[in-house]
N, C-alpha and C. Protein backbone atom coordinates (compact mmCIF):
# COMPACT_ATOMS: atom_id res chain seq x y z
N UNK A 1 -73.16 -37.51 -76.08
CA UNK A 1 -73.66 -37.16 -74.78
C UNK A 1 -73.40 -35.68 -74.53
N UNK A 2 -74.58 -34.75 -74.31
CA UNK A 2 -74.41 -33.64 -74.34
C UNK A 2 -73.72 -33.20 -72.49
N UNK A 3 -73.81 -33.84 -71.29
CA UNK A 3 -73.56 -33.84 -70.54
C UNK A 3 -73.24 -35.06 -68.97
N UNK A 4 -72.98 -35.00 -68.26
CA UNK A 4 -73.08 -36.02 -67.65
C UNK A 4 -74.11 -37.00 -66.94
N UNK A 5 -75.57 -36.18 -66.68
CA UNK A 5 -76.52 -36.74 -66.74
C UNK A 5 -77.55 -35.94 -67.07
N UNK A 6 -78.29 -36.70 -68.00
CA UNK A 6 -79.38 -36.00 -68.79
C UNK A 6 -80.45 -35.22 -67.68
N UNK A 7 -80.45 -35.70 -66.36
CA UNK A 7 -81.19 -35.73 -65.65
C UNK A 7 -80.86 -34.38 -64.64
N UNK A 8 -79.81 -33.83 -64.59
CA UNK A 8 -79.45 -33.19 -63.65
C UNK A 8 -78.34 -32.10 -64.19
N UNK A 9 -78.41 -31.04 -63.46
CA UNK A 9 -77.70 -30.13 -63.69
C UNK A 9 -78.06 -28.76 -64.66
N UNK A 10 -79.61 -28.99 -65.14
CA UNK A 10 -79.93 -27.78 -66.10
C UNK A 10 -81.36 -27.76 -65.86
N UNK A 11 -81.36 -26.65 -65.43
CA UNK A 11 -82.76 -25.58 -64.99
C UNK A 11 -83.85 -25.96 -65.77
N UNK A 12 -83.79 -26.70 -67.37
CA UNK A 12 -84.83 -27.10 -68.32
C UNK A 12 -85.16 -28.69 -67.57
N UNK A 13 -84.69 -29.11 -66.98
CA UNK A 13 -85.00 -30.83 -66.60
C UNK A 13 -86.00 -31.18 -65.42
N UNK A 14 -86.19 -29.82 -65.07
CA UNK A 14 -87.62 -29.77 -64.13
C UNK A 14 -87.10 -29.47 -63.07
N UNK A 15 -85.62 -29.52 -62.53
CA UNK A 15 -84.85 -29.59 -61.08
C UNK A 15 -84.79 -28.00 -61.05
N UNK A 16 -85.57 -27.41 -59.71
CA UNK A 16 -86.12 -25.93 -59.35
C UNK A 16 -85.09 -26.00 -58.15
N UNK A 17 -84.43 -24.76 -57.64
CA UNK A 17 -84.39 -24.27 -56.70
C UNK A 17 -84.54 -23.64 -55.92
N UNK A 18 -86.01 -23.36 -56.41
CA UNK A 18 -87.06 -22.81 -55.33
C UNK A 18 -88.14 -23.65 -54.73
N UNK A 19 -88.23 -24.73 -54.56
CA UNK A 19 -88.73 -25.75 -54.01
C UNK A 19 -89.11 -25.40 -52.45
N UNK A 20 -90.27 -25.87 -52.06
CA UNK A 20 -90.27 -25.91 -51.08
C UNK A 20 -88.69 -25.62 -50.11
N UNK A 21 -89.05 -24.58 -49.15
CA UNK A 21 -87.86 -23.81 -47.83
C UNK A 21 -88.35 -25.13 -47.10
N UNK A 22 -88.73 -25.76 -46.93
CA UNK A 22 -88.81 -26.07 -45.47
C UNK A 22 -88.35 -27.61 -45.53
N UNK A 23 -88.08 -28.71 -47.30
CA UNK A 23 -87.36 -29.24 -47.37
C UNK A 23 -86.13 -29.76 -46.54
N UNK A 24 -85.49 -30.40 -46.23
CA UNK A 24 -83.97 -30.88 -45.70
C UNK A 24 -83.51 -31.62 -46.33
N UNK A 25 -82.21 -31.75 -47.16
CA UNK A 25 -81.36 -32.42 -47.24
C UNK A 25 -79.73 -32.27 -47.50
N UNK A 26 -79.57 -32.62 -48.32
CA UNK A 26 -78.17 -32.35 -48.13
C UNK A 26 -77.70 -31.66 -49.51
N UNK A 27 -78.42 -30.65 -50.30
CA UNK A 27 -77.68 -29.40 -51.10
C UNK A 27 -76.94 -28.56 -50.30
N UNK A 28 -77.21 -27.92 -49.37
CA UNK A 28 -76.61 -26.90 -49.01
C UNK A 28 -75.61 -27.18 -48.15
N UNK A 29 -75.61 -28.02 -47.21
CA UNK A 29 -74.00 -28.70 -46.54
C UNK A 29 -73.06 -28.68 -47.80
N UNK A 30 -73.35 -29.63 -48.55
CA UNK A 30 -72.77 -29.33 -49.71
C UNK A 30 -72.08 -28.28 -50.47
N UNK A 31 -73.00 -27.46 -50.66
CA UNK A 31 -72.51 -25.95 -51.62
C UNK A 31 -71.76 -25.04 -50.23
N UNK A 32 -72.31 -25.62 -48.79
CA UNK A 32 -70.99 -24.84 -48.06
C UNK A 32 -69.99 -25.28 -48.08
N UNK A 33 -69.95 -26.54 -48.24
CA UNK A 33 -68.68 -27.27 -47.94
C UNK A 33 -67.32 -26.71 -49.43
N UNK A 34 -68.11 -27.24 -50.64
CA UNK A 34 -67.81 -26.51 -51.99
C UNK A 34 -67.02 -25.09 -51.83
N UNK A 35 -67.81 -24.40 -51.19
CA UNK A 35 -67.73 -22.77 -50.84
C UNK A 35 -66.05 -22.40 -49.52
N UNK A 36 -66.16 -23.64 -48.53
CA UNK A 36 -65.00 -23.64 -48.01
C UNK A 36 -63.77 -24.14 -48.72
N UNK A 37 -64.08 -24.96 -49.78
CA UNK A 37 -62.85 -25.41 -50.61
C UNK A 37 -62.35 -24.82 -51.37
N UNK A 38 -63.20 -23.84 -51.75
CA UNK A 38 -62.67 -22.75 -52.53
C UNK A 38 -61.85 -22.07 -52.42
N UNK A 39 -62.36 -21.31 -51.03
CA UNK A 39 -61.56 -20.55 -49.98
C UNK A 39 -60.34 -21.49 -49.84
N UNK A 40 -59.83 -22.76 -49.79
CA UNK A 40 -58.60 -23.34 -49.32
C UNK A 40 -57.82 -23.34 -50.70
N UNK A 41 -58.25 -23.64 -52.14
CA UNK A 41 -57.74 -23.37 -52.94
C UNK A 41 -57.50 -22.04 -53.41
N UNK A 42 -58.15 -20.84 -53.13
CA UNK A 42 -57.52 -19.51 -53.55
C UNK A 42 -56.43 -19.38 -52.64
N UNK A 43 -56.08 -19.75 -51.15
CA UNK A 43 -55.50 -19.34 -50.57
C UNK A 43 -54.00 -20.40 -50.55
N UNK A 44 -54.69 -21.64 -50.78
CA UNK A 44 -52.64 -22.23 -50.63
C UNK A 44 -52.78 -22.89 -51.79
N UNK A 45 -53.93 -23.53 -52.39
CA UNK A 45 -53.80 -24.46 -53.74
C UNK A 45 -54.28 -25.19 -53.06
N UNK A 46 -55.00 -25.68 -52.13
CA UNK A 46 -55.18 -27.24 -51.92
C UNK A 46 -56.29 -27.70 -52.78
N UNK A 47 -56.54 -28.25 -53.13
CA UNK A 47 -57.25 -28.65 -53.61
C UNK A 47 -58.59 -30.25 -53.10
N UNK A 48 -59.92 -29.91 -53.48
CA UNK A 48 -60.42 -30.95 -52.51
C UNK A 48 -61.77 -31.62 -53.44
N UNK A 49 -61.85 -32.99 -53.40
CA UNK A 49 -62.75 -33.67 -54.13
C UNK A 49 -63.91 -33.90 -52.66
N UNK A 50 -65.03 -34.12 -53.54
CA UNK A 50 -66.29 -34.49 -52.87
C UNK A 50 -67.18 -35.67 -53.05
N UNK A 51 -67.25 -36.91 -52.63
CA UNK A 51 -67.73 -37.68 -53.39
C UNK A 51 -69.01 -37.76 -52.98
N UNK A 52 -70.19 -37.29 -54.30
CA UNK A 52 -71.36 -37.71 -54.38
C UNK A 52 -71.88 -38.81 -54.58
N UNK A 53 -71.23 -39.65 -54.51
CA UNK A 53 -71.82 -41.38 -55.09
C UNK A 53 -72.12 -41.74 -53.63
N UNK A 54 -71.24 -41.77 -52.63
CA UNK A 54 -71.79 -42.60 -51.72
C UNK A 54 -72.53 -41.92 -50.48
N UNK A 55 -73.15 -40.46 -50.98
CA UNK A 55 -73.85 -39.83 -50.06
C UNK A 55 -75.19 -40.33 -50.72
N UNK A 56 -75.76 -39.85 -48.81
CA UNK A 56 -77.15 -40.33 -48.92
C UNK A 56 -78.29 -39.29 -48.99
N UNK A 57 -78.35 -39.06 -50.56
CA UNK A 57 -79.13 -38.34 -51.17
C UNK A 57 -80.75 -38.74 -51.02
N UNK A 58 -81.41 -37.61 -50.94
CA UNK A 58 -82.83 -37.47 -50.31
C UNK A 58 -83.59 -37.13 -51.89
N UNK A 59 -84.89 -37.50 -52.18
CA UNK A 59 -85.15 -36.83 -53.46
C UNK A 59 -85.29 -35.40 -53.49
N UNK A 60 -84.71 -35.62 -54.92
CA UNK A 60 -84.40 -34.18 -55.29
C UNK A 60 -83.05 -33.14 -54.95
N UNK A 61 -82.46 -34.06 -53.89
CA UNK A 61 -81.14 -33.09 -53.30
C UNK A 61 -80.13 -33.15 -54.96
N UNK A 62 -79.92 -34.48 -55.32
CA UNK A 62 -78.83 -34.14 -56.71
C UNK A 62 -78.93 -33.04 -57.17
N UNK A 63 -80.59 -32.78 -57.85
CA UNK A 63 -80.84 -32.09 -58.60
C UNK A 63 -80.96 -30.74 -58.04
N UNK A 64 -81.19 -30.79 -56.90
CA UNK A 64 -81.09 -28.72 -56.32
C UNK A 64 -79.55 -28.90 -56.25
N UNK A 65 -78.57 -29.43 -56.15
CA UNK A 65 -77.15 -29.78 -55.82
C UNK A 65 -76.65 -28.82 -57.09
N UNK A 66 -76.93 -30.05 -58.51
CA UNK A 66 -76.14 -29.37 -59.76
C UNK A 66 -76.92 -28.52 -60.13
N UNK A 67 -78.12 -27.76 -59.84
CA UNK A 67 -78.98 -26.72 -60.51
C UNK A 67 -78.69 -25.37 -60.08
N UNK A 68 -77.88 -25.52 -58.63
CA UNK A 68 -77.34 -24.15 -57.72
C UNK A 68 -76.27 -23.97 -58.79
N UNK A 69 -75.18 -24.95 -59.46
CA UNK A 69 -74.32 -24.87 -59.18
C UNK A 69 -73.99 -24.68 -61.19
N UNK A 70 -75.14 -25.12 -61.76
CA UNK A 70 -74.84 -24.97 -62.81
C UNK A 70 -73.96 -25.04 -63.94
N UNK A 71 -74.28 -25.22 -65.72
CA UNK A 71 -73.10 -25.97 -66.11
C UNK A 71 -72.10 -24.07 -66.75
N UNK A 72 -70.80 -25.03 -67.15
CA UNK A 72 -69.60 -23.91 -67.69
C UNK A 72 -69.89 -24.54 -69.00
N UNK A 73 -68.48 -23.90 -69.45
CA UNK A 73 -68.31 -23.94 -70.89
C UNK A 73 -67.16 -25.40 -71.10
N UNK A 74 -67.02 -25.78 -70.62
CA UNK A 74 -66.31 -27.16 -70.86
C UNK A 74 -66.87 -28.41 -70.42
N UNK A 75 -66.80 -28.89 -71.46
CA UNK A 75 -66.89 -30.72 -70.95
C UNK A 75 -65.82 -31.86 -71.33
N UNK A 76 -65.65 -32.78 -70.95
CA UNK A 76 -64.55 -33.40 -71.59
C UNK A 76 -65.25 -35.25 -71.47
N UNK A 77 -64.54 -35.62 -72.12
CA UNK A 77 -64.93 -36.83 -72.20
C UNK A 77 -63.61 -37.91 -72.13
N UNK A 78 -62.96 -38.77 -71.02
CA UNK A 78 -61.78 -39.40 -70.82
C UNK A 78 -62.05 -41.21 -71.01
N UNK A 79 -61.64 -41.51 -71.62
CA UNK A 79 -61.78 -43.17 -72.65
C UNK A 79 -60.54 -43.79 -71.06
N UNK A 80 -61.17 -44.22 -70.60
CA UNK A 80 -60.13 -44.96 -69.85
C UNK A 80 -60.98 -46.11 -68.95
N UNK A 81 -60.84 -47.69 -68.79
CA UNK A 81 -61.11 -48.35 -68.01
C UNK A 81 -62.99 -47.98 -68.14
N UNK A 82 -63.97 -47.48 -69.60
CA UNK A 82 -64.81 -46.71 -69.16
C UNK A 82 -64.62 -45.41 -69.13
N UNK A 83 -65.77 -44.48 -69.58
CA UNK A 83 -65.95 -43.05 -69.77
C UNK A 83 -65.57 -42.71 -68.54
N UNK A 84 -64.88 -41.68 -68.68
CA UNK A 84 -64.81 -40.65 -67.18
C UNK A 84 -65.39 -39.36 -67.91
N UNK A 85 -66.70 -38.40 -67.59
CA UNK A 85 -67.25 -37.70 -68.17
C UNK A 85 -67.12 -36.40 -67.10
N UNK A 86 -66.41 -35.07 -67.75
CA UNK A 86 -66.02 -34.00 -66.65
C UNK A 86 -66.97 -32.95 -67.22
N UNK A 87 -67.13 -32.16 -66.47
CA UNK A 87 -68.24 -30.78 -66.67
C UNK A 87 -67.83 -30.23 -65.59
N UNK A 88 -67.68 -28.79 -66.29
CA UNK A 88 -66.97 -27.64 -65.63
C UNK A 88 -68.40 -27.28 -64.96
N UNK A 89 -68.97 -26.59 -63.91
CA UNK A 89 -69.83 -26.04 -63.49
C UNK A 89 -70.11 -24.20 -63.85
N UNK A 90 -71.00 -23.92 -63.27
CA UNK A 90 -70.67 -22.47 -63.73
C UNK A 90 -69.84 -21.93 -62.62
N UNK A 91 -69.13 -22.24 -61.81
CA UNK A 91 -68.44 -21.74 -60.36
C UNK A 91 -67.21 -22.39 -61.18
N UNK A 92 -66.14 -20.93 -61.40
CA UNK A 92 -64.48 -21.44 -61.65
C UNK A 92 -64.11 -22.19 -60.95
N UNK A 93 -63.35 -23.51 -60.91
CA UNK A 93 -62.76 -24.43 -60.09
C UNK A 93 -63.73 -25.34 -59.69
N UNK A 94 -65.09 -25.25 -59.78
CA UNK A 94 -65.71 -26.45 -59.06
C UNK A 94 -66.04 -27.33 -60.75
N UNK A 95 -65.82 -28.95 -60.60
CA UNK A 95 -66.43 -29.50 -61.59
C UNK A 95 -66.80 -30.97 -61.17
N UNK A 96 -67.80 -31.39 -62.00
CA UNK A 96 -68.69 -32.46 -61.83
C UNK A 96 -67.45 -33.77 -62.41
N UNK A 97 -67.50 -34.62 -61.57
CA UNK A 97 -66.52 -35.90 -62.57
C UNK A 97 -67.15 -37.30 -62.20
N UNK A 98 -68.03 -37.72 -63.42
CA UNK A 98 -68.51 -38.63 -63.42
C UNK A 98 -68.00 -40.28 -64.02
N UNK A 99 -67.32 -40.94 -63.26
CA UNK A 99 -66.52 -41.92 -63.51
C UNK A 99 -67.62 -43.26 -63.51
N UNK A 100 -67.57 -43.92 -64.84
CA UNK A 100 -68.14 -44.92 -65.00
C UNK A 100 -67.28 -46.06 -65.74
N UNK A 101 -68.27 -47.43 -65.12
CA UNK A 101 -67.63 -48.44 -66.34
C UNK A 101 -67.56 -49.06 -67.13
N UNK A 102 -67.72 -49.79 -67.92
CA UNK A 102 -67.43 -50.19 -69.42
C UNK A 102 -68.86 -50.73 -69.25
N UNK A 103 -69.54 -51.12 -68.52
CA UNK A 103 -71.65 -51.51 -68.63
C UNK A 103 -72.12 -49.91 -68.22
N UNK A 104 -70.89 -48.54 -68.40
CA UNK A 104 -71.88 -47.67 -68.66
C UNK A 104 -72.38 -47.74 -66.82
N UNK A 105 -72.20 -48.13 -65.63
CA UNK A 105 -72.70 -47.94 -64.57
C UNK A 105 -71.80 -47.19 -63.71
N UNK A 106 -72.05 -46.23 -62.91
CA UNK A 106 -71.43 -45.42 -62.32
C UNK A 106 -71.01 -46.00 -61.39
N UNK A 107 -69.63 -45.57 -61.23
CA UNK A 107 -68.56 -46.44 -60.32
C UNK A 107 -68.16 -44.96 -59.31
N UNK A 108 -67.94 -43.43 -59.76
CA UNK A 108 -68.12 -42.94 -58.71
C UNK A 108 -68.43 -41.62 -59.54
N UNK A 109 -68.97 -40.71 -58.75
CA UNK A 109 -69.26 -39.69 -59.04
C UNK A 109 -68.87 -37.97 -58.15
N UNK A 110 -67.96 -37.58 -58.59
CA UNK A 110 -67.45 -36.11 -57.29
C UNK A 110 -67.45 -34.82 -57.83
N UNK A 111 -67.78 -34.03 -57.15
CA UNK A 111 -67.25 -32.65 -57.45
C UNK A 111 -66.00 -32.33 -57.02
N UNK A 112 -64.90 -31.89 -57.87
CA UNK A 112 -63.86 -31.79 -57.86
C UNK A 112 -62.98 -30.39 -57.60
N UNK A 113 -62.74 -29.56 -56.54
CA UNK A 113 -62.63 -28.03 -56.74
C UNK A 113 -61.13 -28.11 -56.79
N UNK A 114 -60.76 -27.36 -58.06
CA UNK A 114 -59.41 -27.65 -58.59
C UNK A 114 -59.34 -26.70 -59.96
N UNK A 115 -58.23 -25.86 -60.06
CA UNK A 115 -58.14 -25.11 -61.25
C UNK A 115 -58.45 -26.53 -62.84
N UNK A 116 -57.98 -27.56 -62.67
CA UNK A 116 -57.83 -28.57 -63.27
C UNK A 116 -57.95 -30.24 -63.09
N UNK A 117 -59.52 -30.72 -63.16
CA UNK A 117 -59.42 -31.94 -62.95
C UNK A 117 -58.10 -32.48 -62.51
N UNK A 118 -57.98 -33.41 -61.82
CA UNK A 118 -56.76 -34.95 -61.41
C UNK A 118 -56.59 -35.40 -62.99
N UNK A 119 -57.87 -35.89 -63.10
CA UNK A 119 -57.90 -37.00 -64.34
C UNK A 119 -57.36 -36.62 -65.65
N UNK A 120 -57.81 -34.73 -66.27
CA UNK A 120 -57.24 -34.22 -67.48
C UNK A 120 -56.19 -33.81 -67.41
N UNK A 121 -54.80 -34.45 -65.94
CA UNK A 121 -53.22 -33.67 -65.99
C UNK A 121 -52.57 -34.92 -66.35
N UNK A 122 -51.44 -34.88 -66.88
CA UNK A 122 -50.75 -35.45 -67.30
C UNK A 122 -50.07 -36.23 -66.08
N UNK A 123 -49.52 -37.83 -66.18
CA UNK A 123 -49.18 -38.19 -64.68
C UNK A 123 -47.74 -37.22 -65.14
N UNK A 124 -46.55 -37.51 -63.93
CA UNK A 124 -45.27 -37.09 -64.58
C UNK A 124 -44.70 -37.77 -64.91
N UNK A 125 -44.75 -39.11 -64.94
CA UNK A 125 -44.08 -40.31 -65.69
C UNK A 125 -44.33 -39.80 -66.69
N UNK A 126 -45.57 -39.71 -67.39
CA UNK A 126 -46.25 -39.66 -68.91
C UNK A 126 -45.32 -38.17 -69.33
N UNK A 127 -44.86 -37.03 -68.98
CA UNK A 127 -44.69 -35.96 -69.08
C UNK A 127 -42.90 -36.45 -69.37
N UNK A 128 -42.52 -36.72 -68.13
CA UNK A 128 -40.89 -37.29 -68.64
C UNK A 128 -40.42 -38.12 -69.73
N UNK A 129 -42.00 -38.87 -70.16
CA UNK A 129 -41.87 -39.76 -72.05
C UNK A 129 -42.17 -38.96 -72.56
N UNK A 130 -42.83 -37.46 -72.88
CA UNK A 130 -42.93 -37.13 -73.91
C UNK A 130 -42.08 -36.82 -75.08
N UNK A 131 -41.11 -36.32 -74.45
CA UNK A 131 -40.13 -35.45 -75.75
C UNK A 131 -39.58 -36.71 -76.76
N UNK A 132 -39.85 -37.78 -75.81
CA UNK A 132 -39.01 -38.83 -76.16
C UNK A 132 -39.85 -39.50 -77.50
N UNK A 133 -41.78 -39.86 -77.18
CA UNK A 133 -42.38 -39.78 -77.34
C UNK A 133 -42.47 -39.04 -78.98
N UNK A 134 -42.68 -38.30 -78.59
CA UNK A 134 -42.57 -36.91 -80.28
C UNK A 134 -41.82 -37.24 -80.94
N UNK A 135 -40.31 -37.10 -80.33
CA UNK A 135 -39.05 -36.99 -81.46
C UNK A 135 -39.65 -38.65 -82.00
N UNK A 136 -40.22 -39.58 -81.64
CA UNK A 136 -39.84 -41.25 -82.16
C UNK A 136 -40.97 -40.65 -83.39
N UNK A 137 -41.97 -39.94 -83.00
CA UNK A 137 -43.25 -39.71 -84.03
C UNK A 137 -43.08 -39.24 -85.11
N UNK A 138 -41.79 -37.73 -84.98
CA UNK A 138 -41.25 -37.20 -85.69
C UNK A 138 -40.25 -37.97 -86.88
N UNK A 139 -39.67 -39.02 -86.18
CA UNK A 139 -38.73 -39.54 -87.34
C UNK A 139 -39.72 -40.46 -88.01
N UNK A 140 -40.18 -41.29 -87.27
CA UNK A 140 -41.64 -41.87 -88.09
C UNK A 140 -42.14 -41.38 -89.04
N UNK A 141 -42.67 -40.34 -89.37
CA UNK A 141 -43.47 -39.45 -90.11
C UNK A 141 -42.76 -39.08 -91.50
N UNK A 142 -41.19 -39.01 -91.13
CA UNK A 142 -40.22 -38.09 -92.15
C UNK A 142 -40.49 -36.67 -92.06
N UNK A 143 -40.96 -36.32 -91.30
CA UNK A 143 -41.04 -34.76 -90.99
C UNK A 143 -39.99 -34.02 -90.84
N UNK A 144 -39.11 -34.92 -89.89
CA UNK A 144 -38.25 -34.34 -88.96
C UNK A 144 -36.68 -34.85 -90.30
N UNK A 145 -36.65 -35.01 -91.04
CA UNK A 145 -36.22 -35.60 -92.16
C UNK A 145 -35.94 -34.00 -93.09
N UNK A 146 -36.66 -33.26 -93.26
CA UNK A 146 -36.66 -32.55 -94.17
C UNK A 146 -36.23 -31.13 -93.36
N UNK A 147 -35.96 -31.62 -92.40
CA UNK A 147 -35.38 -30.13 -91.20
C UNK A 147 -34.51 -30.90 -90.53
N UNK A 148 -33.20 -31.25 -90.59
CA UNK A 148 -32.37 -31.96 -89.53
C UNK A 148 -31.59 -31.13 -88.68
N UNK A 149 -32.01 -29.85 -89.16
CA UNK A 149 -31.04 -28.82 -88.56
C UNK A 149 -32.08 -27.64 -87.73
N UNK A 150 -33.35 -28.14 -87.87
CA UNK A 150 -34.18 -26.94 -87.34
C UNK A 150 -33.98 -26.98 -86.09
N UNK A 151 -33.98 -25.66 -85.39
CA UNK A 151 -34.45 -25.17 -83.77
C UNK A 151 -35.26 -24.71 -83.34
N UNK A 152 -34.87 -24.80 -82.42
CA UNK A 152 -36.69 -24.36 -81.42
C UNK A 152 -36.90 -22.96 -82.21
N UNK A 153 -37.36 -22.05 -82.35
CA UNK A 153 -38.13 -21.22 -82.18
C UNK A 153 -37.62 -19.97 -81.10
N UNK A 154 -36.59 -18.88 -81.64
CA UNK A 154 -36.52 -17.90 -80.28
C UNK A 154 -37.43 -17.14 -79.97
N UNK A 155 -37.25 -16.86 -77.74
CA UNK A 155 -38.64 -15.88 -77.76
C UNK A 155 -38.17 -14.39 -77.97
């Protein structure tokens, strides 16, 4: 899967944002709203999700939505309960997170404005097993076998 929907988000898929001015719906509440979250994350960190799944999209609003907003250079793909499929946008901090489930049907879909997805951080439970985690991998392996005396690394 080259992105999260084949359908949306790239200027080649037919979705224009020069469409008819006199249109209404709900892109641009949107990209202001986006545009104020920004502003709250440069200034304290907050960080703020948007959920597009249960707005009531008009035709064509998705697609002027992700076509303003365009793709980045990252995508990620998260195996959990069902694909969770992320795309960075071309706007630092804003990204697309498309959460689906195991029939492949979208269960929710948000833009996420955040230096770093929710979904790609580590919980801190998971973070407090790691070392623990490694070293068990390490003796596993016999790696850690042939260095019993190695140290970290000074800076």
């Amino acid at each position: 899967m080259s992105g999260l929907d084949p359908t949306i988000g790239h200027p080649s898929s037919g979705a224009s944002c020069a469409r008819s001015r006199h249109e209404h719906g709900h892109a641009l509440p949107i990209l202001h709203e986006i545009r104020h979250a920004l502003e709250r994350l440069l200034a304290s960190g907050e960080e703020t999700r948007i959920d597009l799944h249960s707005m009531p999209f008009g035709p064509g609003d998705l697609e002027r939505l992700t076509a303003v907003l365009g793709s980045g250079e990252v995508q990620a793909r998260v195996e959990a309960l069902g694909p969770t499929l992320i795309q960075e946008t071309a706007i630092p901090g804003v990204w697309l997170v498309d959460y689906r489930g195991l029939e492949d049907q979208r269960l929710s879909y948000q833009i996420e404005i955040a230096a770093i997805p929710e979904i790609l951080r580590p919980r801190p439970e998971d973070l407090a097993e790691s070392l623990g985690a490694l070293e068990d991998r390490l003796s596993e392996s016999g790696l850690d076998a042939a260095a019993p005396n190695a140290s970290p690394p000074s800076s």
